[in-house]
Structures are given as C-alpha cells and as structure tokens.
C-alpha atoms as a PDB file:
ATOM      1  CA  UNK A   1     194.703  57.587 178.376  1.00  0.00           C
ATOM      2  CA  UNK A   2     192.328  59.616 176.333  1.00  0.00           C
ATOM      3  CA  UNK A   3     192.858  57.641 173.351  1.00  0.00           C
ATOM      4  CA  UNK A   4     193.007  54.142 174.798  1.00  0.00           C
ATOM      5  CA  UNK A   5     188.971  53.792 172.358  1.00  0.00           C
ATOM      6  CA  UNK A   6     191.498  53.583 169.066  1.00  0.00           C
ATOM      7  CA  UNK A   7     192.425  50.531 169.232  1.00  0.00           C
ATOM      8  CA  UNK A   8     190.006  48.412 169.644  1.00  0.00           C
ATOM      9  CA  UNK A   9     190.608  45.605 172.464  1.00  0.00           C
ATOM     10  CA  UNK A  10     190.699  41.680 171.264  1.00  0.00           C
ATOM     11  CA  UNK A  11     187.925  40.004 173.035  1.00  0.00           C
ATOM     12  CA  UNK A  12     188.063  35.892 173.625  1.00  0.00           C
ATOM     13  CA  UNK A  13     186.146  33.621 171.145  1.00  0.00           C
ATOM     14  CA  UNK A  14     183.603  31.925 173.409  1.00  0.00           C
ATOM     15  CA  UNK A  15     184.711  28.371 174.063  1.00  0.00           C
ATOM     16  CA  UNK A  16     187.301  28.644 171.734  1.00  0.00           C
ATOM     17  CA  UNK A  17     190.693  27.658 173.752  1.00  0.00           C
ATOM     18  CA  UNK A  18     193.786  28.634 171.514  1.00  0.00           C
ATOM     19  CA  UNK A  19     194.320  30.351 168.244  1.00  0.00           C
ATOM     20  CA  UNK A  20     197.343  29.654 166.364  1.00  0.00           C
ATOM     21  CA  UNK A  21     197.906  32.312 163.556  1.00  0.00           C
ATOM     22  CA  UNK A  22     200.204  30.157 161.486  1.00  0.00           C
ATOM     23  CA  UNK A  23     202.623  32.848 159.014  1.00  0.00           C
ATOM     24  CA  UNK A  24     205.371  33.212 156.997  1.00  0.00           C
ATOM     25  CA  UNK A  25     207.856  35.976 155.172  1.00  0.00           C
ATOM     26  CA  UNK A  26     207.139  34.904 151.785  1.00  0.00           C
ATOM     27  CA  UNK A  27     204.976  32.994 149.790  1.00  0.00           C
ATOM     28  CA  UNK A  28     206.011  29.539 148.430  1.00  0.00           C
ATOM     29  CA  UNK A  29     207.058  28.349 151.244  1.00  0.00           C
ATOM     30  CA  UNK A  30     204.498  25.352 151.937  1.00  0.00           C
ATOM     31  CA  UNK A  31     202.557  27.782 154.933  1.00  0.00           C
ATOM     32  CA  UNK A  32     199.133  26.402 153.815  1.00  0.00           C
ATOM     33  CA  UNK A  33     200.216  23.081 153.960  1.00  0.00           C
ATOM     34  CA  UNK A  34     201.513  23.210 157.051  1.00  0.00           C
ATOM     35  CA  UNK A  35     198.848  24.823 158.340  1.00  0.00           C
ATOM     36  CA  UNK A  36     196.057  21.891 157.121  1.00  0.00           C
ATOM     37  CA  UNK A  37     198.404  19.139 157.934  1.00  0.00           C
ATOM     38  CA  UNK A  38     198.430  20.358 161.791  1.00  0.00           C
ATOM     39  CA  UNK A  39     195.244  20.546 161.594  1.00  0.00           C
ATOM     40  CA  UNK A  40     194.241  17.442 160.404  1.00  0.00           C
ATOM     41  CA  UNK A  41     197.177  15.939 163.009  1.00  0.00           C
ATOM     42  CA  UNK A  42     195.365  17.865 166.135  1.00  0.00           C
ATOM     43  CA  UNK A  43     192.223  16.713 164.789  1.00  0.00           C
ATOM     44  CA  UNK A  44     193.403  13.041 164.576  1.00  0.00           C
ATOM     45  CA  UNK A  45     195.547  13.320 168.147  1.00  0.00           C
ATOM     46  CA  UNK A  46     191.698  13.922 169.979  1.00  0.00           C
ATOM     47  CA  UNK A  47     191.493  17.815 169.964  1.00  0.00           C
ATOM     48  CA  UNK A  48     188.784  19.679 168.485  1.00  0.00           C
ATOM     49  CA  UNK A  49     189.904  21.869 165.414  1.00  0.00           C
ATOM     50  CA  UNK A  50     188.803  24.289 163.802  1.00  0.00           C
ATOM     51  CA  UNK A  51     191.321  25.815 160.787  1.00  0.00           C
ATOM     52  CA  UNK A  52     190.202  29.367 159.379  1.00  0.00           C
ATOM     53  CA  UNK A  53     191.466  30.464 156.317  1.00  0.00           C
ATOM     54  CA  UNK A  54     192.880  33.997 156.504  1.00  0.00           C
ATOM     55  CA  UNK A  55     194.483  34.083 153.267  1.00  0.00           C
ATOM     56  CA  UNK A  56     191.987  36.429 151.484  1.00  0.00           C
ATOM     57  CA  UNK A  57     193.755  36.828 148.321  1.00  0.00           C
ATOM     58  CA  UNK A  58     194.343  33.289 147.410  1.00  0.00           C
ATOM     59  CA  UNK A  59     193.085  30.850 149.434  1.00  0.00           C
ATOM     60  CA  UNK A  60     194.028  27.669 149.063  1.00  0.00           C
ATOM     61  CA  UNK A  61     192.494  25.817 151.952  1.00  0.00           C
ATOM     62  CA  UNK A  62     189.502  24.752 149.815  1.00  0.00           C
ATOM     63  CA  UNK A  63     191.343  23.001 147.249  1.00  0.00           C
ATOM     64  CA  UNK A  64     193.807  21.035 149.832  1.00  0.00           C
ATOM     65  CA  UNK A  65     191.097  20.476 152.334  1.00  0.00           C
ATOM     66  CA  UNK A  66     188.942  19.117 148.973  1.00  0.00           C
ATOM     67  CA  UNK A  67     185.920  21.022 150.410  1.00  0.00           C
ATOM     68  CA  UNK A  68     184.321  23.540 148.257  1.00  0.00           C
ATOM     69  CA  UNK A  69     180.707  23.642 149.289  1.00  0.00           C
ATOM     70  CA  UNK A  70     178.538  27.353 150.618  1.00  0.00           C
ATOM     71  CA  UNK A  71     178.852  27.067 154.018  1.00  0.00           C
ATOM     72  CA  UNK A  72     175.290  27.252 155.369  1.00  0.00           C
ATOM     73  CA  UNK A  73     173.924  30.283 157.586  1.00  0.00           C
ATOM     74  CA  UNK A  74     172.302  29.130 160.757  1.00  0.00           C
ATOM     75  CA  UNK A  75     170.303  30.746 163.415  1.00  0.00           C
ATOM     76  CA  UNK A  76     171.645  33.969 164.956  1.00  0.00           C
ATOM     77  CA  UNK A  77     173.113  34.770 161.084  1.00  0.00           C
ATOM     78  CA  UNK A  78     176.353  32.427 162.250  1.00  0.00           C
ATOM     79  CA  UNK A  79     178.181  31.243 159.153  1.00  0.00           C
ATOM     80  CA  UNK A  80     177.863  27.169 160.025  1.00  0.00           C
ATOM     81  CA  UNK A  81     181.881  26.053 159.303  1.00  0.00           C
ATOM     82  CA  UNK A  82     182.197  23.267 156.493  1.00  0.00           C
ATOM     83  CA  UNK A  83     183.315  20.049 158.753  1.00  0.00           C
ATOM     84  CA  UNK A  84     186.028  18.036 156.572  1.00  0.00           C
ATOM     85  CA  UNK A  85     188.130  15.497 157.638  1.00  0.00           C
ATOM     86  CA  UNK A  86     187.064  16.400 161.153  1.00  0.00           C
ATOM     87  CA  UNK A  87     188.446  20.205 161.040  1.00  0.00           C
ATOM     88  CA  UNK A  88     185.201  22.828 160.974  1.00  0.00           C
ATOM     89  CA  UNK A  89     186.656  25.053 158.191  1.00  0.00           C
ATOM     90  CA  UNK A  90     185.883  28.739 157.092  1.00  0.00           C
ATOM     91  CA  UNK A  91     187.529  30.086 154.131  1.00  0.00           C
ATOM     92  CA  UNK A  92     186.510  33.180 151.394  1.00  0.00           C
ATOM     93  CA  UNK A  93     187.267  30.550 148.812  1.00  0.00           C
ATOM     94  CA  UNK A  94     183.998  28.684 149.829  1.00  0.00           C
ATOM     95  CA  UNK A  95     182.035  32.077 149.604  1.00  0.00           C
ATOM     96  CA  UNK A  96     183.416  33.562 146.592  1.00  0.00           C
ATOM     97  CA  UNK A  97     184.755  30.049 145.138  1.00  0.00           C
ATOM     98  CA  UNK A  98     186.650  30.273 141.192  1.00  0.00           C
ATOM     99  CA  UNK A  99     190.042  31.668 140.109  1.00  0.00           C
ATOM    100  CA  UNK A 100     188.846  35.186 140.371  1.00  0.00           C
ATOM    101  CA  UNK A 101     191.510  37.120 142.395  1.00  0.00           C
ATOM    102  CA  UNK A 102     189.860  39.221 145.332  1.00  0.00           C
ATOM    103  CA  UNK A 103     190.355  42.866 144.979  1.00  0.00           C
ATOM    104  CA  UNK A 104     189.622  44.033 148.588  1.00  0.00           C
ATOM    105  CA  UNK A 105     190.947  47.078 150.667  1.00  0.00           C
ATOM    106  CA  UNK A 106     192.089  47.437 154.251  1.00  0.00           C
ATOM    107  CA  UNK A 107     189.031  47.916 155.776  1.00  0.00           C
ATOM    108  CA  UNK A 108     186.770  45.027 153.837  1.00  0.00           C
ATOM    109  CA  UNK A 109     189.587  43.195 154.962  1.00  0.00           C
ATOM    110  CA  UNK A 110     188.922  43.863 158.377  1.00  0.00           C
ATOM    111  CA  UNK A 111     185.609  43.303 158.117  1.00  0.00           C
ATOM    112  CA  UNK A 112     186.195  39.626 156.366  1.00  0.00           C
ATOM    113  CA  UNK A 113     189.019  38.716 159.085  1.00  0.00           C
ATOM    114  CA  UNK A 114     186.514  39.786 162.325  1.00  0.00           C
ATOM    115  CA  UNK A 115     183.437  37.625 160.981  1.00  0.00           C
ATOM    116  CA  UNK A 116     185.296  34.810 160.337  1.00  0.00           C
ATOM    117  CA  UNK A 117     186.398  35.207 163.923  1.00  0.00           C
ATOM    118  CA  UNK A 118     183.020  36.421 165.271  1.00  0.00           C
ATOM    119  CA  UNK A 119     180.493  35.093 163.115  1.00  0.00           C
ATOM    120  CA  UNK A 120     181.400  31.485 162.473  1.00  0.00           C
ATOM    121  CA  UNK A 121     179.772  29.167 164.944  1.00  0.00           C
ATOM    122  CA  UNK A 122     182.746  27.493 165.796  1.00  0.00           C
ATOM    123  CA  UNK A 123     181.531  25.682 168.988  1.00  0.00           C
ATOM    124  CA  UNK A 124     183.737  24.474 171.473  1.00  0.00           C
ATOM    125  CA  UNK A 125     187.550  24.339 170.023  1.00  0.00           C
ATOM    126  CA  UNK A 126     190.752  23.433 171.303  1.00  0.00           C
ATOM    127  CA  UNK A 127     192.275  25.062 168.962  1.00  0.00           C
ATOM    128  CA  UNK A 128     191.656  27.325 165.740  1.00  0.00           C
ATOM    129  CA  UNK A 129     194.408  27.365 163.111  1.00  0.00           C
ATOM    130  CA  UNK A 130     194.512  30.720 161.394  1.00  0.00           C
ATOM    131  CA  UNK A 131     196.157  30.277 158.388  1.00  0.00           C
ATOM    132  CA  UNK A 132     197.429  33.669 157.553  1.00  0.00           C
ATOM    133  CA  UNK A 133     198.537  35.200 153.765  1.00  0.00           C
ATOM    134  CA  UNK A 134     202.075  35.538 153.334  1.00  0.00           C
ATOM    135  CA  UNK A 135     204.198  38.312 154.299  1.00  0.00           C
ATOM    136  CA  UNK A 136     203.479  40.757 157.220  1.00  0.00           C
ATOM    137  CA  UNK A 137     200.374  42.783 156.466  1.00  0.00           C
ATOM    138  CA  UNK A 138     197.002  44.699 157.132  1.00  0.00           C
ATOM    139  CA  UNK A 139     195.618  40.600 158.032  1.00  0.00           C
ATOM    140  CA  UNK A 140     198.074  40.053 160.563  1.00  0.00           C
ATOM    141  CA  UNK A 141     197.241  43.581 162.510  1.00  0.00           C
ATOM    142  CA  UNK A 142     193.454  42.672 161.991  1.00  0.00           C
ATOM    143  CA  UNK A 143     193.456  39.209 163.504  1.00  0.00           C
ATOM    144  CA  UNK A 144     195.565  40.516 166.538  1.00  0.00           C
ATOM    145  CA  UNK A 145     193.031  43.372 167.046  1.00  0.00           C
ATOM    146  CA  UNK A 146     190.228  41.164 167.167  1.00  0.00           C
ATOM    147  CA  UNK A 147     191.258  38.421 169.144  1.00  0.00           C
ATOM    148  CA  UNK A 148     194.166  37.696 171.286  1.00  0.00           C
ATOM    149  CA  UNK A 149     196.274  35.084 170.155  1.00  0.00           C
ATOM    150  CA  UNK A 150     198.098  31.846 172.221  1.00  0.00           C
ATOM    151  CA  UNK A 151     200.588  32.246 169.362  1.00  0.00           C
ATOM    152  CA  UNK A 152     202.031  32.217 166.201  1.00  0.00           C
ATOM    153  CA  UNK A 153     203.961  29.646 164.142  1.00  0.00           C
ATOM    154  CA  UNK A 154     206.133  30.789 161.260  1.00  0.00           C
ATOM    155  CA  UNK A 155     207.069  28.627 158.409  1.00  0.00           C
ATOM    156  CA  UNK A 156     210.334  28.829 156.258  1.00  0.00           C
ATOM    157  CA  UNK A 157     212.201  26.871 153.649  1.00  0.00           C
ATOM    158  CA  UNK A 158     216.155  26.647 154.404  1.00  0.00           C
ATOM    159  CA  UNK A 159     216.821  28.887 152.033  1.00  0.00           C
ATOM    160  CA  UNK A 160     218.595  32.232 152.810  1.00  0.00           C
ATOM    161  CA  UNK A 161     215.503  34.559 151.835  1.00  0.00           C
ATOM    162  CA  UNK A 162     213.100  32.330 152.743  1.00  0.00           C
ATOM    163  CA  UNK A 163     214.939  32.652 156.107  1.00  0.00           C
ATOM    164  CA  UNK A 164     215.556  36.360 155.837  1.00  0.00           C
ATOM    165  CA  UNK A 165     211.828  36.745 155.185  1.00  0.00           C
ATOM    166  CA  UNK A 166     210.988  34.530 158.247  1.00  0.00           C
ATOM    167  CA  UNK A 167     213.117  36.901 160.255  1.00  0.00           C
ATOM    168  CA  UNK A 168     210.507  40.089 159.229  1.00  0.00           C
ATOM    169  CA  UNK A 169     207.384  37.463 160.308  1.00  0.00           C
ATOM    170  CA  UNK A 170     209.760  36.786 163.842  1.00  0.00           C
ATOM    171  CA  UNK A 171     209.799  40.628 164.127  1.00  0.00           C
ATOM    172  CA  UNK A 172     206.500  41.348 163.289  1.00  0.00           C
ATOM    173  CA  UNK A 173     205.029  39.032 165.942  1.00  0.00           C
ATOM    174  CA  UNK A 174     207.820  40.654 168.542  1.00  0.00           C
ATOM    175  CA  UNK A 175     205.774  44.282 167.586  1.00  0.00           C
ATOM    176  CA  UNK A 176     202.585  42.863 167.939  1.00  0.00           C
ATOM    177  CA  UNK A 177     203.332  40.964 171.480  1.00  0.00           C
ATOM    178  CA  UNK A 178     202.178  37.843 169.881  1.00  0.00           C
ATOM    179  CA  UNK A 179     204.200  34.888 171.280  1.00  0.00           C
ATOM    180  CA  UNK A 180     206.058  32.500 168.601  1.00  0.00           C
ATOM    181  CA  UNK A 181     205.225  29.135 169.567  1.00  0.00           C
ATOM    182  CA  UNK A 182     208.221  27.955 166.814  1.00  0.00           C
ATOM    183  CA  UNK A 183     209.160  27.822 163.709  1.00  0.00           C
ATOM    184  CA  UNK A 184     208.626  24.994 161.300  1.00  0.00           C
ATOM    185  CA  UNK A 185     211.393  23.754 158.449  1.00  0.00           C
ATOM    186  CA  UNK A 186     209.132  22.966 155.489  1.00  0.00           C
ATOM    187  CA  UNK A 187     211.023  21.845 152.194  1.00  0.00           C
ATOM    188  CA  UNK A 188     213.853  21.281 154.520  1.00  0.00           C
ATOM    189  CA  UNK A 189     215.696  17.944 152.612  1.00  0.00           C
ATOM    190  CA  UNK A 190     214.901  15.740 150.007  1.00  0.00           C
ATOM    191  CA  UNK A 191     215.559  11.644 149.875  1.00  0.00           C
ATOM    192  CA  UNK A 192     216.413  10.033 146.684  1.00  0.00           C
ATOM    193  CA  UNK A 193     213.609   7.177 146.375  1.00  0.00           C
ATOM    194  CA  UNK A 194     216.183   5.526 144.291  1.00  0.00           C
ATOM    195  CA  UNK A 195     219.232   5.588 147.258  1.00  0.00           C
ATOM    196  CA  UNK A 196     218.144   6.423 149.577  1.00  0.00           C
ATOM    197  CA  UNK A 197     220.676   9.364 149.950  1.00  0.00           C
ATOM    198  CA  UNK A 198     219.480  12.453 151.765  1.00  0.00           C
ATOM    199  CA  UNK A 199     220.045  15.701 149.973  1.00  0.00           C
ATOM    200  CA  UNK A 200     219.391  19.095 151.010  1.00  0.00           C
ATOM    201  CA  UNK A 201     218.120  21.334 147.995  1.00  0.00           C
ATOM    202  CA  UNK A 202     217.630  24.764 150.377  1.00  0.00           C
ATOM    203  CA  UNK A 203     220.694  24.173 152.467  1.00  0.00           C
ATOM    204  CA  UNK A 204     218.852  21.922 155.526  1.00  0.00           C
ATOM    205  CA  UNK A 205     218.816  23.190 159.220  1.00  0.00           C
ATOM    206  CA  UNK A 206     218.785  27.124 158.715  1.00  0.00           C
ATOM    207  CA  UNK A 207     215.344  27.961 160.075  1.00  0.00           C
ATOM    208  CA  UNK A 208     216.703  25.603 163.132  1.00  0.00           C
ATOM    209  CA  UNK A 209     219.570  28.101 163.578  1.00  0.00           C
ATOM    210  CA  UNK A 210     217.108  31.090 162.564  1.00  0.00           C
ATOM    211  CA  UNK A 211     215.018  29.510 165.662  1.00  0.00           C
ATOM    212  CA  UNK A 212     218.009  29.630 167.937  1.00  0.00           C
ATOM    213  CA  UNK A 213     218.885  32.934 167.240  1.00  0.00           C
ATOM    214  CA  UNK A 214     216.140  34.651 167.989  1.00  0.00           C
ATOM    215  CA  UNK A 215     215.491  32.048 170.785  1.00  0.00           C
ATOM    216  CA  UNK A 216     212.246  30.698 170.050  1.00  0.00           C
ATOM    217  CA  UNK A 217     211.607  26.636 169.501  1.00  0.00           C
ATOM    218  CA  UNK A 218     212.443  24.851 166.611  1.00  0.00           C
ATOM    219  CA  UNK A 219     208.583  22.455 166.092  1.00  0.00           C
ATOM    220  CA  UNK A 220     210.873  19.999 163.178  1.00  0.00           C
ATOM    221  CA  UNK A 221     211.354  19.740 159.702  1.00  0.00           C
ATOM    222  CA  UNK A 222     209.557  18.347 157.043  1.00  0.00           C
ATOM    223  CA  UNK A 223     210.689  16.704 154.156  1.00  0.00           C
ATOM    224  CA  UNK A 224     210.402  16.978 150.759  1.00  0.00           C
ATOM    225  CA  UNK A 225     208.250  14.894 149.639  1.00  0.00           C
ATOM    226  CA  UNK A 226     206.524  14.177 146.177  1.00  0.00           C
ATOM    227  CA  UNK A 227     203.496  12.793 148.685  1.00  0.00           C
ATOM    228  CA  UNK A 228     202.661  15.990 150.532  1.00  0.00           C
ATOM    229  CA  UNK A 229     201.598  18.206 147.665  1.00  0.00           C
ATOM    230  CA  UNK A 230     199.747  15.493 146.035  1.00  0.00           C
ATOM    231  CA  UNK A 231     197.649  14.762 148.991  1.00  0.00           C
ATOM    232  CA  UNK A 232     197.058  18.497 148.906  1.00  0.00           C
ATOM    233  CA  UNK A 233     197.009  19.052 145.577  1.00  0.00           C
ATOM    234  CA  UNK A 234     193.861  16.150 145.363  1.00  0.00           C
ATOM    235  CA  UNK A 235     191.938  17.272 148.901  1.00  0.00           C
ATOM    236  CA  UNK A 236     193.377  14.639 150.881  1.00  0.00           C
ATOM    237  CA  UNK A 237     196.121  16.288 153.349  1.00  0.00           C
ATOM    238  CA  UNK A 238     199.232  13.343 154.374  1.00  0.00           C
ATOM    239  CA  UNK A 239     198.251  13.829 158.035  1.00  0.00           C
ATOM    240  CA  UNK A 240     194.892  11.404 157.147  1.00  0.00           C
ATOM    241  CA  UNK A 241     197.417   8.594 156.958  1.00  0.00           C
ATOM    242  CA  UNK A 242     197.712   9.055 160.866  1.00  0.00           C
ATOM    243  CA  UNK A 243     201.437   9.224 162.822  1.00  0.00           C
ATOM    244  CA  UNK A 244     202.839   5.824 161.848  1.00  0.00           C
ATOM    245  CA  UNK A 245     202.838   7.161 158.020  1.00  0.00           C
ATOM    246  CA  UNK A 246     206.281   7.799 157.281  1.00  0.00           C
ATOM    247  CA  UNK A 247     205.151  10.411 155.212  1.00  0.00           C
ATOM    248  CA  UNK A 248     202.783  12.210 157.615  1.00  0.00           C
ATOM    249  CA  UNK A 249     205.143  11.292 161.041  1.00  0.00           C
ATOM    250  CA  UNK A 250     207.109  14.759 160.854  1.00  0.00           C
ATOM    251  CA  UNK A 251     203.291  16.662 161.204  1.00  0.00           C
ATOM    252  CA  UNK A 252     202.213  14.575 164.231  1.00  0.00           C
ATOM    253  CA  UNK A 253     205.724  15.425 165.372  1.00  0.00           C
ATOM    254  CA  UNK A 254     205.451  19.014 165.071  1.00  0.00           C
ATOM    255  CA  UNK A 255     201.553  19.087 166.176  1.00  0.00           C
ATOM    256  CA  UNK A 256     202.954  17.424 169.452  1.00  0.00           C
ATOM    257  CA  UNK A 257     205.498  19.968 170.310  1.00  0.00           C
ATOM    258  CA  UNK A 258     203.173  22.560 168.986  1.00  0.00           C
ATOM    259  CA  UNK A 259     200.849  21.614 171.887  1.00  0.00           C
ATOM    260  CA  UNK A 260     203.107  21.608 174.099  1.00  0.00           C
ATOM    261  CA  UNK A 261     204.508  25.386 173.718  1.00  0.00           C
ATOM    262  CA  UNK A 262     201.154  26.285 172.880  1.00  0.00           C
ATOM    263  CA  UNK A 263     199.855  24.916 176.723  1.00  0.00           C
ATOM    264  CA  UNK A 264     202.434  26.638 178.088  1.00  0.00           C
ATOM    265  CA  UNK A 265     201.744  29.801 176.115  1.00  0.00           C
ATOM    266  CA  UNK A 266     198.256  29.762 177.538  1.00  0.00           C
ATOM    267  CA  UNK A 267     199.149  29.005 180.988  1.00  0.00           C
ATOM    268  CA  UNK A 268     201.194  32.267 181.075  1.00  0.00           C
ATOM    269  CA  UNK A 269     198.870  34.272 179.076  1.00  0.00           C
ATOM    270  CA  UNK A 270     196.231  33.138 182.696  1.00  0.00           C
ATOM    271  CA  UNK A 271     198.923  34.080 185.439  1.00  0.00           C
ATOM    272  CA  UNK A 272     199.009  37.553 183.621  1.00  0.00           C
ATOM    273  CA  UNK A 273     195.521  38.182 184.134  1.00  0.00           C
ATOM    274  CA  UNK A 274     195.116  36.048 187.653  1.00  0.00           C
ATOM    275  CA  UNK A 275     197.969  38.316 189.035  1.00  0.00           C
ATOM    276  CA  UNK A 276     196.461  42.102 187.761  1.00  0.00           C
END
C-alpha cells in the first residue's frame, strides 16, 4: 500500500448528515431545477437544507433561487451560506456574479469544489444538495474525493439520448462507488391546459425503464409544465407552493422517496464501518 497518500481520503462534513450529489448525462435536462425544487421540498417537509451549487461553469442556482447577494465571511474565514427560502445556499455565481463564463482548470476546480465543502459554515444539515454540472467530469471526481457521499440522483428527460447520457452518469457513479439513490423523469409528459389530454413530447416512462434496468429506484416524474420554469426563471422555485400544489406535488413526491432511499443509504453506509 505504498501509494494509498494519492488519493486523498473523503472526510465527513461536521454535522452535516447526507449529501446528495444530484447529476445528469447532458445538459438541458431540467438538473438544476430539480435540484432547487428538492430542496426547497426537504426544506418545507422539516429537514434542514443546505443546496451547494457545483455547477462552476454556469450556475444557475442564483437566478432560480432569486438570491444574488456576496455571501458574507465570518469568523474562522467560513464563507456564511446565503439563507433563501429556508435552504443555506453557496454558489460561484454569488462570488463572481454576471454572464461572464468561468474559465477555470482542473485543479482551481478542485480547489472551488473542496471550500465550498470545507469552508462554508453550513451548521447542522440534514441534508446538502450538490447540484453538480452536467455530464461526467473533473467536478464529479472532486466532490467524491472530498467527501463521501449518501448518494447520487440522476436526472433525465425520456428522450433516447437524454437516456443514453443518463446511462454514462449511472456508470460513472458505479466507478466511483457512489450509491444511486434514483433517477428522476423531468420533462417526462405534457397536459394540454385546453383538454386536458396528456401527451408525451420525449416518449414518457423511459428513464423508469432506464431505472429498472440498471436496477436502481425510479423517485417519479415530473411534468411539463409552463409553471416550473417560470417560478425558476423569476427566483421563486414551484416547491414554495407546498405539496397540495398540483404543480409542485410531483417534488414533494420525489423528496419523500428520496428520503427514504437516502435513510437507507446511510444506514448501510454505518453497518460498513460498525462491522470493520
């Protein structure tokens, strides 16, 4: 084992119970608002969240969370999280805020990812939603070297390479012994307002069959839904409307089975260590 000091070992956040690195193939698939919605739906259900915005290149958590002030830097030089909508929040876009795009290499990248992580006062947390870039890079590998993960949730669109792209995200969690807590159908059918007739535009129910393939849970689908980008598109995420919203019901659905493989997730992840 005389290179076991390259790699360096995740270490727990303190009082920080589960992280969630929530991913996807491709971009345009709705990751980002999936990601704040669960939030917000954890947050509203009694947990304590905190959401972290891993998405260096283009972040978009500041414009659908409809937070875009300097977080301030408290004692200890710990980045004090921007609390919105009850979710403490952490995103580049708050530190290096316009429509600049961020030109950074592998190991700034690094560097970013681990103080987010390590230098954020996050307090106690049931939960920390990482909301990672798309695809299956250098951000992924970082946040798994820093901290261990409960788990990861991928997010797809029916189509077939949305889906084929959520396949690489499956893998890439497989490599990096990260558990997938589910997957998560966004985009998956559309109702007419007019009819009331359902109809799928992406070909509805592959990521279900995706899920059952590579046999890990299916978390729901969410429609698709005029309401859900503008809430994000003007800072105010559906999941404020709480569960009975028909518009926000499929995120409190997916939150709840979210918690529940996510629980279980961490219960095994404590035998492993009780029994060594």
């Amino acid at each position: 084992m005389a290179h076991s000091h390259a790699m360096p070992q995740p270490a727990a956040l303190p009082g920080v119970a589960k992280i969630v690195a929530v991913g996807s193939g491709k971009g345009g698939v709705g990751k980002t608002t999936v990601a704040v919605n669960l939030a917000i739906a954890l947050a509203k259900t009694g947990q304590q969240v905190g959401l972290m915005d891993a998405d260096v290149y283009g972040p978009n958590v500041p414009l659908m969370m409809g937070s875009s002030q300097q977080p301030r830097v408290g004692p200890g030089n710990m980045i004090q999280p921007n609390l919105t909508h009850g979710v403490k929040t952490i995103s580049i876009g708050y530190i290096a805020p316009g429509d600049k795009p961020m030109v950074m290499r592998g190991p700034m990248l690094h560097q970013i990812i681990r103080q987010f992580l390590q230098q954020v006062d996050w307090g106690e947390l049931d939960y920390l939603i990482v909301d990672l870039p798309p695809g299956t890079g250098d951000v992924a590998l970082s946040l798994v070297q820093t901290v261990p993960l409960t788990g990861a949730v991928v997010v797809s669109t029916p189509s077939d390479v949305s889906l084929e792209d959520a396949r690489k995200a499956l893998e890439m969690f497989a490599q990096v012994n990260v558990p997938v807590l589910g997957i998560v159908e966004n985009m998956s059918y559309f109702r007419c307002p007019h009819c009331n007739e359902v109809i799928d535009i992406f070909s509805r129910g592959g990521a279900e069959r995706t899920a059952k393939q590579f046999n890990v849970p299916f978390l729901g689908s969410i429609e698709l839904i005029p309401a859900i980008r503008e809430g994000g598109d003007r800072g105010l995420p559906v999941a404020l409307a709480g569960p009975k919203s028909p518009q926000a019901a499929e995120f409190y659905g997916v939150a709840e089975k979210l918690k529940e493989q996510a629980d279980a997730a961490a219960a095994a992840a404590n035998d492993v260590i009780e029994i060594r």
